[in-house]
Each structure stands twice: as C-alpha cells, then as structure tokens.
N, C-alpha and C. Protein backbone atom coordinates (compact mmCIF):
# COMPACT_ATOMS: atom_id res chain seq x y z
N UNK A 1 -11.59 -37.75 -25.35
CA UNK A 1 -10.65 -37.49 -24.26
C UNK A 1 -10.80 -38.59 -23.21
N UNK A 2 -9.35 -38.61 -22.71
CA UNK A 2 -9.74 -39.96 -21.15
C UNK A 2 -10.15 -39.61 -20.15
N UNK A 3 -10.25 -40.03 -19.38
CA UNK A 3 -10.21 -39.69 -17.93
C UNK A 3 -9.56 -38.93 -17.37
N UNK A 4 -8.21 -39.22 -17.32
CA UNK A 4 -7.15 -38.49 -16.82
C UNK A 4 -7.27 -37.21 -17.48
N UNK A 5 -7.42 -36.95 -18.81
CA UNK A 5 -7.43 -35.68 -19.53
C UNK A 5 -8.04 -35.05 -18.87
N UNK A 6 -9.73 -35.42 -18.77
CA UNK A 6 -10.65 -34.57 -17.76
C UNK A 6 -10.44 -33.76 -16.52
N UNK A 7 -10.09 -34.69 -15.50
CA UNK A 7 -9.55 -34.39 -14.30
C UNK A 7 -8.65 -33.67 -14.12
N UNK A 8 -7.64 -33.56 -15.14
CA UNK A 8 -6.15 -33.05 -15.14
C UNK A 8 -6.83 -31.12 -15.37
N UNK A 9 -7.74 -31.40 -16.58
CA UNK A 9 -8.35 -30.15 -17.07
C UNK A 9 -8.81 -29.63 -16.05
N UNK A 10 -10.23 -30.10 -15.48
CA UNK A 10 -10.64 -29.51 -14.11
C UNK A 10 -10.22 -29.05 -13.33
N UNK A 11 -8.88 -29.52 -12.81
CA UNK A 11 -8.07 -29.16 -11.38
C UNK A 11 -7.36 -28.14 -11.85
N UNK A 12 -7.10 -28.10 -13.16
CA UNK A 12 -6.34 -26.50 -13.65
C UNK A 12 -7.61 -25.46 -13.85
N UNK A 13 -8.98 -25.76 -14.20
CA UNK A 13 -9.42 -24.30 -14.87
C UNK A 13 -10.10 -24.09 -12.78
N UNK A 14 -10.60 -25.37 -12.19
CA UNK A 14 -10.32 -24.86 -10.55
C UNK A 14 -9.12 -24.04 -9.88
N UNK A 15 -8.04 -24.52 -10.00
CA UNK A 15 -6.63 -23.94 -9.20
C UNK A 15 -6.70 -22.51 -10.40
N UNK A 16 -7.19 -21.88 -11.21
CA UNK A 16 -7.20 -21.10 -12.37
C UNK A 16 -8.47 -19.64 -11.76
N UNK A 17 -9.18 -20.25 -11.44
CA UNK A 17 -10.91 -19.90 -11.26
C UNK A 17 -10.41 -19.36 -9.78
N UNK A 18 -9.87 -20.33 -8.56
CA UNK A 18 -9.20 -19.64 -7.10
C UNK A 18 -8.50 -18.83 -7.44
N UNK A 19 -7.32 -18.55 -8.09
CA UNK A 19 -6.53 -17.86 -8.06
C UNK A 19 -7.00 -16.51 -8.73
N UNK A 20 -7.77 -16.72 -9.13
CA UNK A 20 -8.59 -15.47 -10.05
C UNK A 20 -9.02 -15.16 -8.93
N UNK A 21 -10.15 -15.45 -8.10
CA UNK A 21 -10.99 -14.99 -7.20
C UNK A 21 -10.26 -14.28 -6.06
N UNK A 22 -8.76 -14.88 -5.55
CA UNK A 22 -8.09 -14.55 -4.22
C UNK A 22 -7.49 -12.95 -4.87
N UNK A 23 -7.31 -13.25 -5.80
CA UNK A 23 -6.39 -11.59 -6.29
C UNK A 23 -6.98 -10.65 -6.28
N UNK A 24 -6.90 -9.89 -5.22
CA UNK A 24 -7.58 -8.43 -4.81
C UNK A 24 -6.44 -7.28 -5.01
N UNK A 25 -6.62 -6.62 -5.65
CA UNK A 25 -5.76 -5.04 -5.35
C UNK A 25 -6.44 -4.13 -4.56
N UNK A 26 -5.37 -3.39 -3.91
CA UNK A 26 -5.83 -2.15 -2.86
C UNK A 26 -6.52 -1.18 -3.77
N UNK A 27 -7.93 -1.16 -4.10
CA UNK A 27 -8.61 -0.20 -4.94
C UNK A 27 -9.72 0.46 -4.26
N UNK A 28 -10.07 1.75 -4.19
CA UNK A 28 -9.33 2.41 -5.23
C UNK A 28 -8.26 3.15 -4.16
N UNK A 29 -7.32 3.65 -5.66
CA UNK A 29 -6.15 4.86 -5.02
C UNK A 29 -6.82 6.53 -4.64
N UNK A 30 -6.79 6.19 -3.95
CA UNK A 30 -6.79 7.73 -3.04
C UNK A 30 -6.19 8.42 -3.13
N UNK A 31 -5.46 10.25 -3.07
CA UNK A 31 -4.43 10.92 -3.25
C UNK A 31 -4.83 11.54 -1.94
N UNK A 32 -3.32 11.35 -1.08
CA UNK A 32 -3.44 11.90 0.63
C UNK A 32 -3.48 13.23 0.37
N UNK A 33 -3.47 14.32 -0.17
CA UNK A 33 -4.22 15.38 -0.63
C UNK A 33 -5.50 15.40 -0.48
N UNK A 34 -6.34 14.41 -0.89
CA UNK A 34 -7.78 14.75 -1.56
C UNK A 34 -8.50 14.63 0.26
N UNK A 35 -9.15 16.38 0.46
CA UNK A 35 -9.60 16.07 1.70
C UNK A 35 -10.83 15.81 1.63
N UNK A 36 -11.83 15.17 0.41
CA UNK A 36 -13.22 15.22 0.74
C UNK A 36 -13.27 13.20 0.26
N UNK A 37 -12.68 13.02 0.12
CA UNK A 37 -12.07 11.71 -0.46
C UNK A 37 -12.65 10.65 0.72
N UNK A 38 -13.69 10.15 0.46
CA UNK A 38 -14.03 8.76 1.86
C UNK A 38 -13.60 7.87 1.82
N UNK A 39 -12.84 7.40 2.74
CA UNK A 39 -11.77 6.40 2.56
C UNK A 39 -12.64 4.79 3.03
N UNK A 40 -12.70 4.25 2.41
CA UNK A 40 -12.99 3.13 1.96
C UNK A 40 -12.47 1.65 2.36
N UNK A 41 -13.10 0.68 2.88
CA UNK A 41 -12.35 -0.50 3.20
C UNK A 41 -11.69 -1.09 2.08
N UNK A 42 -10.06 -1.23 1.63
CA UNK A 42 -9.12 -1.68 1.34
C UNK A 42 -8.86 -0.80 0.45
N UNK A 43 -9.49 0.69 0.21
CA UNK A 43 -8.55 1.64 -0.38
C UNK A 43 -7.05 1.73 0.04
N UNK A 44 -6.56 2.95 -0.75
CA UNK A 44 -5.01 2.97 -0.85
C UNK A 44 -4.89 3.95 -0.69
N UNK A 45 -4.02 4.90 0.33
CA UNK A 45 -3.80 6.11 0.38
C UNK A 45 -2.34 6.22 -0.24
N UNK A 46 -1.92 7.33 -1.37
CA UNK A 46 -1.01 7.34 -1.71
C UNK A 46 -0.26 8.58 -2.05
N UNK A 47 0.73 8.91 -1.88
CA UNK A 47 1.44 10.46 -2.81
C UNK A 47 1.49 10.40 -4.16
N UNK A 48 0.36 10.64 -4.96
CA UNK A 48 0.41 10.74 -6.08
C UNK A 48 1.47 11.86 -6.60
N UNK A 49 1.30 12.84 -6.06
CA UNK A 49 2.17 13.74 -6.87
C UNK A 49 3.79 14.04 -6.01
N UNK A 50 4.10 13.22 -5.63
CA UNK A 50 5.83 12.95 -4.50
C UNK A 50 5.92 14.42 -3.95
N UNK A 51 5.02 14.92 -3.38
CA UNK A 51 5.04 16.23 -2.43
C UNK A 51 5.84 15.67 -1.22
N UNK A 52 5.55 14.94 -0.92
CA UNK A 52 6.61 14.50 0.60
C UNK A 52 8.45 13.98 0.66
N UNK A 53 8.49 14.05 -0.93
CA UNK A 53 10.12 13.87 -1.52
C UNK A 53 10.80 14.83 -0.83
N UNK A 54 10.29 15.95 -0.91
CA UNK A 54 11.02 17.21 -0.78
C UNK A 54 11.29 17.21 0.79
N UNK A 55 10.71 16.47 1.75
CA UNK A 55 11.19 16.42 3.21
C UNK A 55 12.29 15.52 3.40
N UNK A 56 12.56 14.83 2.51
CA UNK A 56 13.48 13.67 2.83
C UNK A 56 15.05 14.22 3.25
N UNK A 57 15.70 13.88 3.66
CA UNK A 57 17.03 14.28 4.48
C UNK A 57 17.27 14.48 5.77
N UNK A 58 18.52 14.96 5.89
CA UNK A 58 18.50 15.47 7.04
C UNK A 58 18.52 16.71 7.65
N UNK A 59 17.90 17.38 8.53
CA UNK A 59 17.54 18.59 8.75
C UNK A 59 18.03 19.35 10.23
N UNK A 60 18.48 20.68 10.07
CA UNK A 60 19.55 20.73 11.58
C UNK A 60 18.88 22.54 11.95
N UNK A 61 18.49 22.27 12.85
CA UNK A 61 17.93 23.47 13.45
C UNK A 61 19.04 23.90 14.25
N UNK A 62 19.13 25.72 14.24
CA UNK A 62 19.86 26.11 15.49
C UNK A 62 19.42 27.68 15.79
N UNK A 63 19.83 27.87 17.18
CA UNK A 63 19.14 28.93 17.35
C UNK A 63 20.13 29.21 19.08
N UNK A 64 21.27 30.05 18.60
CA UNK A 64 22.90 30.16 19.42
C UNK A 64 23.37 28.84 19.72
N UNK A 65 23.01 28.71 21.43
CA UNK A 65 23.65 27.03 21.53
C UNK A 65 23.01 25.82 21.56
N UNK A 66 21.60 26.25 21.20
CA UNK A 66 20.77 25.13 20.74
C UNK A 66 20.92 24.56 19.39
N UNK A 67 21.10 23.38 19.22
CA UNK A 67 21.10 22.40 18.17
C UNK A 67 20.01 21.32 18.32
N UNK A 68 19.06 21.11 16.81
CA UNK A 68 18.55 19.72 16.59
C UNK A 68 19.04 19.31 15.73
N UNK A 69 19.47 18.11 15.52
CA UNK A 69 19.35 17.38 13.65
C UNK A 69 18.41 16.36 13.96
N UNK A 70 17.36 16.67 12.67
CA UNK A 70 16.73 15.83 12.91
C UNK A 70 16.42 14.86 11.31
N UNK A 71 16.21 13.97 10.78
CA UNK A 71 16.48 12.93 9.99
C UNK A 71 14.99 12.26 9.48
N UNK A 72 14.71 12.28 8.19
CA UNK A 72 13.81 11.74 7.99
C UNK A 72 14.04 10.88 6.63
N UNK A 73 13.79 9.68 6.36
CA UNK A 73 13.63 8.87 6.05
C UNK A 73 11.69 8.63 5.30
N UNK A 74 12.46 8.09 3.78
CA UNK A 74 10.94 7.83 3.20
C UNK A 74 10.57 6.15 3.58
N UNK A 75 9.78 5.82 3.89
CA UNK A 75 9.29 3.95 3.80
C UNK A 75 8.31 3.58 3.46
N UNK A 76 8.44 2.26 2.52
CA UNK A 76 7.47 2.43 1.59
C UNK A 76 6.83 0.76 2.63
N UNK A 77 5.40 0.67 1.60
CA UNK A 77 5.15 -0.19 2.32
C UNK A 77 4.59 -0.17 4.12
N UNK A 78 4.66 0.87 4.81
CA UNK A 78 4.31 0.68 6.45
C UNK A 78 3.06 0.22 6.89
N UNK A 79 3.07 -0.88 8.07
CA UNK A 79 2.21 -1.36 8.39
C UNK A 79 1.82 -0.25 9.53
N UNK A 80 0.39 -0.06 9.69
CA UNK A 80 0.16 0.54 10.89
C UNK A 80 -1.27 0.22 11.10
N UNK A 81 -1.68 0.42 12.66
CA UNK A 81 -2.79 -0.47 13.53
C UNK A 81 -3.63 0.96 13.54
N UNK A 82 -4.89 1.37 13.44
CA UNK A 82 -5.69 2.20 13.30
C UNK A 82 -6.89 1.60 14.38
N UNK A 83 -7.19 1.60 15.20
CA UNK A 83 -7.96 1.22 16.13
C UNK A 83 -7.91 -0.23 16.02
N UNK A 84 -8.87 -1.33 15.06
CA UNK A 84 -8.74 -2.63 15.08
C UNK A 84 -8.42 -3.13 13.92
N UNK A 85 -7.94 -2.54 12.80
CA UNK A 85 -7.61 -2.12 11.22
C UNK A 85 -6.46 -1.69 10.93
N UNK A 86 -5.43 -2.95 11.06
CA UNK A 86 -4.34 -2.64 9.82
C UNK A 86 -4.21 -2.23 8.47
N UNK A 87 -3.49 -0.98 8.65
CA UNK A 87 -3.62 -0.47 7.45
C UNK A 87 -1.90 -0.51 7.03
C-alpha cells in the first residue's frame, strides 16, 4: 500500500472510531408510571403504554352560566429547565 492509501485509511477508521464514541442514546427508558424508578442522568422518561392519549382534545366544562373550554394538545420532544438540568 502507498502512502496516501494509509492516511486516507486512518482518517476514516478515526472520523469512524469519533463518531462511534459521540453517539449516545437517552438510556435507559423509564415508564412515567414506574414510581420507584430512580431517574438517572440522561435517562428517558416516557408513556410507554399512551395512557395520556386519552386526554388529548378539547374539553368544555359547565356548570349554569359558567363555561371553560379548555384544550390540550400532545408535544413530543419538550425541552424543559429542572433547576440547572435540561431535560
């Protein structure tokens, strides 16, 4: 092999070897159910079993001339600040 072969090789099984190392998944999955469950730095809290589907819509309270509607929406993905810990 040449030179160039070498080098060319290296900088791929390097850029190969980083990219391996940077890829972290949110592990482990948690089920927001489980109340004895210690939640863990870069665990995942999740609805495993879509119990919170069933809130989705919109919802209208009344009670004579009182009215609420009130609206809920699922979002996936939310960022939120927990003391100094985005979660």
């Amino acid at each position: 092999m040449n030179n160039k072969t070498i080098k060319m090789r290296n900088i791929i099984l390097i850029a190969l070897l980083g990219i391996t190392f940077a890829c972290k998944a949110q592990n482990p999955i948690i089920s927001i159910h489980d109340k004895n469950a210690e939640i863990i730095t870069d665990s995942y809290l999740k609805d495993i079993n879509y119990d919170l589907d069933k809130f989705v819509g919109t919802w209208l309270y009344t009670n004579g001339n009182t009215s609420l509607i009130s609206s809920l929406n699922k979002r996936s993905k939310c960022i939120m600040m927990i003391g100094m810990r985005i979660y």
